[in-house]
PDB file of N, CA and C in Angstrom:
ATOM      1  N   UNK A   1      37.979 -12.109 -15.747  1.00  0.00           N
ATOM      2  CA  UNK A   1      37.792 -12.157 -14.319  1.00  0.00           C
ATOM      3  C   UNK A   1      37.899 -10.756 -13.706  1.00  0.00           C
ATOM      4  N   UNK A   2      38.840 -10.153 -14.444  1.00  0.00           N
ATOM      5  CA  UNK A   2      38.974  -8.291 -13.735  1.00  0.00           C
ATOM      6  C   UNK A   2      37.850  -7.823 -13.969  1.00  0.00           C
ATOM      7  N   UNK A   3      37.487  -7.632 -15.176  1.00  0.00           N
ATOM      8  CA  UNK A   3      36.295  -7.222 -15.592  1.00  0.00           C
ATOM      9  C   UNK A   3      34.830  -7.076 -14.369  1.00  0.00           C
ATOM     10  N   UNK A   4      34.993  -8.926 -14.376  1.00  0.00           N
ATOM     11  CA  UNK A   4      33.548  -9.067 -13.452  1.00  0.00           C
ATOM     12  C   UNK A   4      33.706  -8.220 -11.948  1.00  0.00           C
ATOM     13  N   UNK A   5      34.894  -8.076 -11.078  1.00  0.00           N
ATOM     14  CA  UNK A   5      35.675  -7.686 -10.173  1.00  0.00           C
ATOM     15  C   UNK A   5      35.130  -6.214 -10.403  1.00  0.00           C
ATOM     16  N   UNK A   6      35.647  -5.563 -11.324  1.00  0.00           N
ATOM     17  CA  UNK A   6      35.742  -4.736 -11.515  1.00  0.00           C
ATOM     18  C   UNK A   6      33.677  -3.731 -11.656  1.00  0.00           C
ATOM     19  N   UNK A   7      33.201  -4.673 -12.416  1.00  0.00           N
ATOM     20  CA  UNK A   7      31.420  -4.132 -12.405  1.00  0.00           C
ATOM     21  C   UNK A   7      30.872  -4.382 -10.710  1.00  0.00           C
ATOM     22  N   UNK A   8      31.593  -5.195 -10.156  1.00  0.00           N
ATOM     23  CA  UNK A   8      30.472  -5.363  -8.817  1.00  0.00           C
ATOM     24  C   UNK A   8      31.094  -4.194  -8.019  1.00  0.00           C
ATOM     25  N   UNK A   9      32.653  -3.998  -7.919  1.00  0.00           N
ATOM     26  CA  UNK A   9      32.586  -3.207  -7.005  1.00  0.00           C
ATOM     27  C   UNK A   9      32.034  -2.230  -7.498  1.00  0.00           C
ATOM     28  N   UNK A  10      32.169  -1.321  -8.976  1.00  0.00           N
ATOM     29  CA  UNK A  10      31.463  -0.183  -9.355  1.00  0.00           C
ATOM     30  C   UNK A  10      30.278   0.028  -8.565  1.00  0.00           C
ATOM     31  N   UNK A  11      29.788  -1.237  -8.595  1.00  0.00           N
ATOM     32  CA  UNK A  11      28.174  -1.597  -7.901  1.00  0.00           C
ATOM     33  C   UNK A  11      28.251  -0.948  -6.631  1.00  0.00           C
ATOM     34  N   UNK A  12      29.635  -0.687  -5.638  1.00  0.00           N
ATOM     35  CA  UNK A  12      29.526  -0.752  -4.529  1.00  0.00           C
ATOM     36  C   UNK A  12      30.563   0.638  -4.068  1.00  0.00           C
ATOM     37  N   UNK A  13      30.416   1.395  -5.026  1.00  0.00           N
ATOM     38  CA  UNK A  13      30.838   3.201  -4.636  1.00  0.00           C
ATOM     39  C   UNK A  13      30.246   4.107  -3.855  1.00  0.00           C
ATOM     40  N   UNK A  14      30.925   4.152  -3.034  1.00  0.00           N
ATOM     41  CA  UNK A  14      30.041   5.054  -2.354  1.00  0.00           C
ATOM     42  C   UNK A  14      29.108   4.449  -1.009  1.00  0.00           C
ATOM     43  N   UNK A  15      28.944   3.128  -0.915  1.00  0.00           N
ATOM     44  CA  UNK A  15      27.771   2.380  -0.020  1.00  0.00           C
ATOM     45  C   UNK A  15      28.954   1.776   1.214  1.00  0.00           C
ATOM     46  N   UNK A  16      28.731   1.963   2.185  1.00  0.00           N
ATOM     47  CA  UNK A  16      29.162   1.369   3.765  1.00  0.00           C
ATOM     48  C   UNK A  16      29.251  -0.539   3.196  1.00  0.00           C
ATOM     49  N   UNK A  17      30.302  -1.206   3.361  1.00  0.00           N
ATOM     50  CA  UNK A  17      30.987  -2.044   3.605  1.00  0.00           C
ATOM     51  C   UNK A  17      31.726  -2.580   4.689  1.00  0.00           C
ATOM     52  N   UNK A  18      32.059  -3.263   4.458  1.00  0.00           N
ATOM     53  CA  UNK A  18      33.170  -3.886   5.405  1.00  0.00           C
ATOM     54  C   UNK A  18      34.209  -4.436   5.350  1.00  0.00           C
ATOM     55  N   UNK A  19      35.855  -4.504   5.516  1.00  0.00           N
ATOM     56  CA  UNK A  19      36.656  -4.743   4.942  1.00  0.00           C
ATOM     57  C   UNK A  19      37.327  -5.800   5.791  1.00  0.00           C
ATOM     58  N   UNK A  20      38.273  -6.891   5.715  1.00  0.00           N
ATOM     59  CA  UNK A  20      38.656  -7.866   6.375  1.00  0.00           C
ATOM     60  C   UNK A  20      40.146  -7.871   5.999  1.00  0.00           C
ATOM     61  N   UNK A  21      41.161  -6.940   6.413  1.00  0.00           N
ATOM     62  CA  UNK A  21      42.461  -7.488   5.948  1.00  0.00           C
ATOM     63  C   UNK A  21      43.386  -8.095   6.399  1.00  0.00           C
ATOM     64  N   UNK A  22      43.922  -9.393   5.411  1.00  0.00           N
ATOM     65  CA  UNK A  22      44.638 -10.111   6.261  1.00  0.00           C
ATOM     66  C   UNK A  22      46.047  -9.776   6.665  1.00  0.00           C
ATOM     67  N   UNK A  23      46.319  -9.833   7.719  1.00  0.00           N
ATOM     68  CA  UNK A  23      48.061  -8.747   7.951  1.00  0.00           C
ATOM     69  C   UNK A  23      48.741  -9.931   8.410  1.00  0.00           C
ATOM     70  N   UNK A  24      48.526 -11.314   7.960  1.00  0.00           N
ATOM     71  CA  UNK A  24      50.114 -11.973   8.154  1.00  0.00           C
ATOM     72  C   UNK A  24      49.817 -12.723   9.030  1.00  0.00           C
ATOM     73  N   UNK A  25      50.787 -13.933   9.405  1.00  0.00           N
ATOM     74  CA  UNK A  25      50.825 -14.395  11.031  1.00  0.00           C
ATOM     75  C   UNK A  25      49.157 -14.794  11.700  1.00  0.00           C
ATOM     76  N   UNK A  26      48.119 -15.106  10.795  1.00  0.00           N
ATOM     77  CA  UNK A  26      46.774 -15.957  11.432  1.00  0.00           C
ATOM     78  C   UNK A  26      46.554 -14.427  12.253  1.00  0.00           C
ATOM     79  N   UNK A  27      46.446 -12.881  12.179  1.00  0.00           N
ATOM     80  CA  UNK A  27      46.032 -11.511  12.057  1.00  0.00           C
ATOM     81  C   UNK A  27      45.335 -11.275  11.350  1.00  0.00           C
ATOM     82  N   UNK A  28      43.967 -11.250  11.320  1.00  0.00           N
ATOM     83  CA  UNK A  28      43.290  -9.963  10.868  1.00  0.00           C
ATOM     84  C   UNK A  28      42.327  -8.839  11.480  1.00  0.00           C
ATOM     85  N   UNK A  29      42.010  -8.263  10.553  1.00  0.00           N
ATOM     86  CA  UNK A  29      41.583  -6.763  11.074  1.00  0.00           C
ATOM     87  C   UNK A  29      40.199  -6.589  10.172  1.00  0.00           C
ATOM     88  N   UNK A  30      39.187  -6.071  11.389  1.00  0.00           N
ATOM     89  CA  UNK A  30      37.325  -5.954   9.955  1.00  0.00           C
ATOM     90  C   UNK A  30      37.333  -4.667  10.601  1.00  0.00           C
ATOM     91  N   UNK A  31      37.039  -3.539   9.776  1.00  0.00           N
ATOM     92  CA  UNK A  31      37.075  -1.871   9.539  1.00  0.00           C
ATOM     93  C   UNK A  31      36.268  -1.868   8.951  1.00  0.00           C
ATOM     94  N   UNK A  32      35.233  -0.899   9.369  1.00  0.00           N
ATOM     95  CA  UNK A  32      33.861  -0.511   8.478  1.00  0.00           C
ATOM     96  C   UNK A  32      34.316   0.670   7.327  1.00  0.00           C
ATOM     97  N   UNK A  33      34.569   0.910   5.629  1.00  0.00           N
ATOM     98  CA  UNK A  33      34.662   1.240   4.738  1.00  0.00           C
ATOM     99  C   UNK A  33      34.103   1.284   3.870  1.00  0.00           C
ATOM    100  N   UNK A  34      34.408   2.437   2.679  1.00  0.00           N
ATOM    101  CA  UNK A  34      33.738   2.890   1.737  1.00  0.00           C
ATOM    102  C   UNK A  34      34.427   2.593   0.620  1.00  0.00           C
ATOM    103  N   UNK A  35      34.018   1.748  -0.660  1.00  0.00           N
ATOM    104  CA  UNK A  35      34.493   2.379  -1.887  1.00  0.00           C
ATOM    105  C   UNK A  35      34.254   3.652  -2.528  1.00  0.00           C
ATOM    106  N   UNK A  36      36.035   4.165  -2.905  1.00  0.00           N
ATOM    107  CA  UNK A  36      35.886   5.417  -3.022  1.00  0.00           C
ATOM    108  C   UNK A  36      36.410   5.373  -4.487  1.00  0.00           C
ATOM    109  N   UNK A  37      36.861   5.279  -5.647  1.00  0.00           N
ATOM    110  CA  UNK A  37      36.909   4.777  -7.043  1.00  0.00           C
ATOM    111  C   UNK A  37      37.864   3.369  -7.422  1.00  0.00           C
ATOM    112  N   UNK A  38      37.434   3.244  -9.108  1.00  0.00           N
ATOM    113  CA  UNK A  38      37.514   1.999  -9.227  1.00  0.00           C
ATOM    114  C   UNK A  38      38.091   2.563 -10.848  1.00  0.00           C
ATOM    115  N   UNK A  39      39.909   2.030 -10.391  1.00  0.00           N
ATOM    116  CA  UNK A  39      40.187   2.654 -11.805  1.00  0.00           C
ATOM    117  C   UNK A  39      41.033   0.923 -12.755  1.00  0.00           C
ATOM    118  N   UNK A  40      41.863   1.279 -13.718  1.00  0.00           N
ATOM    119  CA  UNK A  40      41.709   0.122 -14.319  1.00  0.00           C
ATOM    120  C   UNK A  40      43.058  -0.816 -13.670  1.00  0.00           C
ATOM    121  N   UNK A  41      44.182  -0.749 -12.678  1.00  0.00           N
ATOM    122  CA  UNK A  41      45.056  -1.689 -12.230  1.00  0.00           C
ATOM    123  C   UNK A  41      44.378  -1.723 -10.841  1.00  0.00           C
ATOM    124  N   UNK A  42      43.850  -0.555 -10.148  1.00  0.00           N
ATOM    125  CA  UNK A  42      43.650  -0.622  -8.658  1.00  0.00           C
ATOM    126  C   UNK A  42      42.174  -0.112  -8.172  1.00  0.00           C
ATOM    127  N   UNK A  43      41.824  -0.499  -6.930  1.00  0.00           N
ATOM    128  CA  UNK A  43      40.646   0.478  -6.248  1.00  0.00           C
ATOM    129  C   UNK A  43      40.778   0.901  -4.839  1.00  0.00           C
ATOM    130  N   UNK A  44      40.254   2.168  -4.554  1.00  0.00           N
ATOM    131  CA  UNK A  44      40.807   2.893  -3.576  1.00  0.00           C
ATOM    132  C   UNK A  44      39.570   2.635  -2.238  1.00  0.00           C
ATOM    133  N   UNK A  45      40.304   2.701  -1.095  1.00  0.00           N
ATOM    134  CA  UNK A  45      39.101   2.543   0.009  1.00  0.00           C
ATOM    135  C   UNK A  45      39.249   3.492   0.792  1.00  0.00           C
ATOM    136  N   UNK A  46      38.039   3.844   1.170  1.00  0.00           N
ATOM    137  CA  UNK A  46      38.499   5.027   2.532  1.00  0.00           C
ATOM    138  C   UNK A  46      38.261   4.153   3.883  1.00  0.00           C
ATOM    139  N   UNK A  47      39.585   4.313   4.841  1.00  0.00           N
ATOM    140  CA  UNK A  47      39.240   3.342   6.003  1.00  0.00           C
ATOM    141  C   UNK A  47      39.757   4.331   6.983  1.00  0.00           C
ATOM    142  N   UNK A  48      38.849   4.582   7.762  1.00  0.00           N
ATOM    143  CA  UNK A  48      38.781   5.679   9.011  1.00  0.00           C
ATOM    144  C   UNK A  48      39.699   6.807   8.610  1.00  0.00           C
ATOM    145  N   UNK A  49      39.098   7.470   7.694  1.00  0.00           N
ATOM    146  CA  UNK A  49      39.410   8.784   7.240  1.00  0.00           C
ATOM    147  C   UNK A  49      41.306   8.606   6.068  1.00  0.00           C
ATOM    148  N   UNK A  50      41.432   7.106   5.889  1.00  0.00           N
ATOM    149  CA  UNK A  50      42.428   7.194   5.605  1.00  0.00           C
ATOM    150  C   UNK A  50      42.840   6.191   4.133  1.00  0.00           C
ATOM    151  N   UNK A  51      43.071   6.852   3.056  1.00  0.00           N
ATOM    152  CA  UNK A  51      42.555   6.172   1.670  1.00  0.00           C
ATOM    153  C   UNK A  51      43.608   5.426   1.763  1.00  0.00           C
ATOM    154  N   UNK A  52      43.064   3.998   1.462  1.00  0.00           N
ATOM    155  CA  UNK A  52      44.058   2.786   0.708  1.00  0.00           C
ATOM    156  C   UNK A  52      43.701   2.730  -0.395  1.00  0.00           C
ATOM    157  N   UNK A  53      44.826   1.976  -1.079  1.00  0.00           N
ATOM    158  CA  UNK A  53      44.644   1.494  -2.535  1.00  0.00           C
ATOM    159  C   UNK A  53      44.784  -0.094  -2.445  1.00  0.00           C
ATOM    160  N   UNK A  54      44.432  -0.924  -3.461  1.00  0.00           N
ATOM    161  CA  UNK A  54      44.884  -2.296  -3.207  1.00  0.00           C
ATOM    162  C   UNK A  54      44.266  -2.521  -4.850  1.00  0.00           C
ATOM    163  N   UNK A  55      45.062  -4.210  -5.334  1.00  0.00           N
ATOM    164  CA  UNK A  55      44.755  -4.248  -6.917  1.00  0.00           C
ATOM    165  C   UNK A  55      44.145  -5.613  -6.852  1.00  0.00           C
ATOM    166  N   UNK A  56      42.959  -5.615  -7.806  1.00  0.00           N
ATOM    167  CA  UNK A  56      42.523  -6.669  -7.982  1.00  0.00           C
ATOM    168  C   UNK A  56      42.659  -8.462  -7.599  1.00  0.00           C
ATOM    169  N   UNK A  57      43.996  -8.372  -7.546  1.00  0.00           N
ATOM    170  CA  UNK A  57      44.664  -9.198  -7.027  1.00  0.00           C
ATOM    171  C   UNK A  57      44.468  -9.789  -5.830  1.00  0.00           C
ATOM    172  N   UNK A  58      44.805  -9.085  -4.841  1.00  0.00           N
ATOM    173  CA  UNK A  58      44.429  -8.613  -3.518  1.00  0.00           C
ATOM    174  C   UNK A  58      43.126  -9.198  -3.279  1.00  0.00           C
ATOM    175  N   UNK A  59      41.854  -8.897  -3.809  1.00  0.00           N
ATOM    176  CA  UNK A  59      40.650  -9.783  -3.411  1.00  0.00           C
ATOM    177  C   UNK A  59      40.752 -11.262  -4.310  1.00  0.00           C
ATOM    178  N   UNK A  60      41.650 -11.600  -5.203  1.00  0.00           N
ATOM    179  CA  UNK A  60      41.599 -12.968  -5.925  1.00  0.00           C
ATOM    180  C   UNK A  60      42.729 -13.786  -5.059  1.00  0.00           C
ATOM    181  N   UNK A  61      43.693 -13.821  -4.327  1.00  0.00           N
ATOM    182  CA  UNK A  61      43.835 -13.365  -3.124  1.00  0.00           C
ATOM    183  C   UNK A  61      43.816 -14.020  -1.864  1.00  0.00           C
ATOM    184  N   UNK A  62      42.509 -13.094  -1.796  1.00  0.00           N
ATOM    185  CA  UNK A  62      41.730 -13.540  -0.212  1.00  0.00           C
ATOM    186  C   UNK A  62      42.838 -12.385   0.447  1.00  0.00           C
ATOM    187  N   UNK A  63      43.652 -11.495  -0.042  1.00  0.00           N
ATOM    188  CA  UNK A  63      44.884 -10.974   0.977  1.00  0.00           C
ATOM    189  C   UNK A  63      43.412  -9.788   1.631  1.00  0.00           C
ATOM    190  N   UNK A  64      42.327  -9.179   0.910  1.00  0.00           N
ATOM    191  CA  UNK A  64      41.353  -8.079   1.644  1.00  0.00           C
ATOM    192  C   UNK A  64      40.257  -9.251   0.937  1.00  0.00           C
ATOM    193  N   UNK A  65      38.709  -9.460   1.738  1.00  0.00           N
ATOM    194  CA  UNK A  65      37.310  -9.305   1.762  1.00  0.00           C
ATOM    195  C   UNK A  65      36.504  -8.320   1.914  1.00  0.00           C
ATOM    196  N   UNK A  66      35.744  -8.298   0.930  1.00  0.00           N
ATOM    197  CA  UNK A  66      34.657  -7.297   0.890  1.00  0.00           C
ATOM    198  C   UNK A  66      33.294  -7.556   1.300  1.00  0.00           C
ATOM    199  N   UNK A  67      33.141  -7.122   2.671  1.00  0.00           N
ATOM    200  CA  UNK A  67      31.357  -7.561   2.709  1.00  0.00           C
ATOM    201  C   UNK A  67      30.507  -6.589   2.982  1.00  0.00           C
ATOM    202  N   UNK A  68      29.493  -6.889   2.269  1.00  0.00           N
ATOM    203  CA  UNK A  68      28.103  -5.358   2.390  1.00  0.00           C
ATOM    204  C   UNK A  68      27.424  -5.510   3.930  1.00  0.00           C
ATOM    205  N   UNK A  69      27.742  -4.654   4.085  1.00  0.00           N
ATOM    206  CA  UNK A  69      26.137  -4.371   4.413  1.00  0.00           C
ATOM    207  C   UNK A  69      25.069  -4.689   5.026  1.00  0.00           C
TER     208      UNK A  69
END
């Protein structure tokens, strides 16, 4: 399952996204972002000039969504 996780976002380095994170308490937040690498526990995002990390997990989850485009 990491694996497959792991080839789509590759798919999606570098290309304008959209991110949905859920912060708790029926809160969330959609920030227009970039994947910025994709290493083997975590992947990093740039969200308004400001890099997160988050792990696979995290989108199996539902805690962040990823939508293109």
């Amino acid at each position: 399952m990491y694996n497959e996780i792991k080839n789509k976002l590759n798919k999606l380095i570098n290309k304008d996204i959209f991110i949905v994170i859920d912060e708790g308490r029926s809160r969330k937040r959609k920030e227009k972002a970039v994947i910025k690498g994709v290493y083997n526990r975590i992947f990093t995002i740039k969200v308004n000039d400001l890099l997160m990390s988050f792990s696979y997990s995290d989108l199996i989850c539902k805690t962040i969504t990823l939508l293109t485009m």
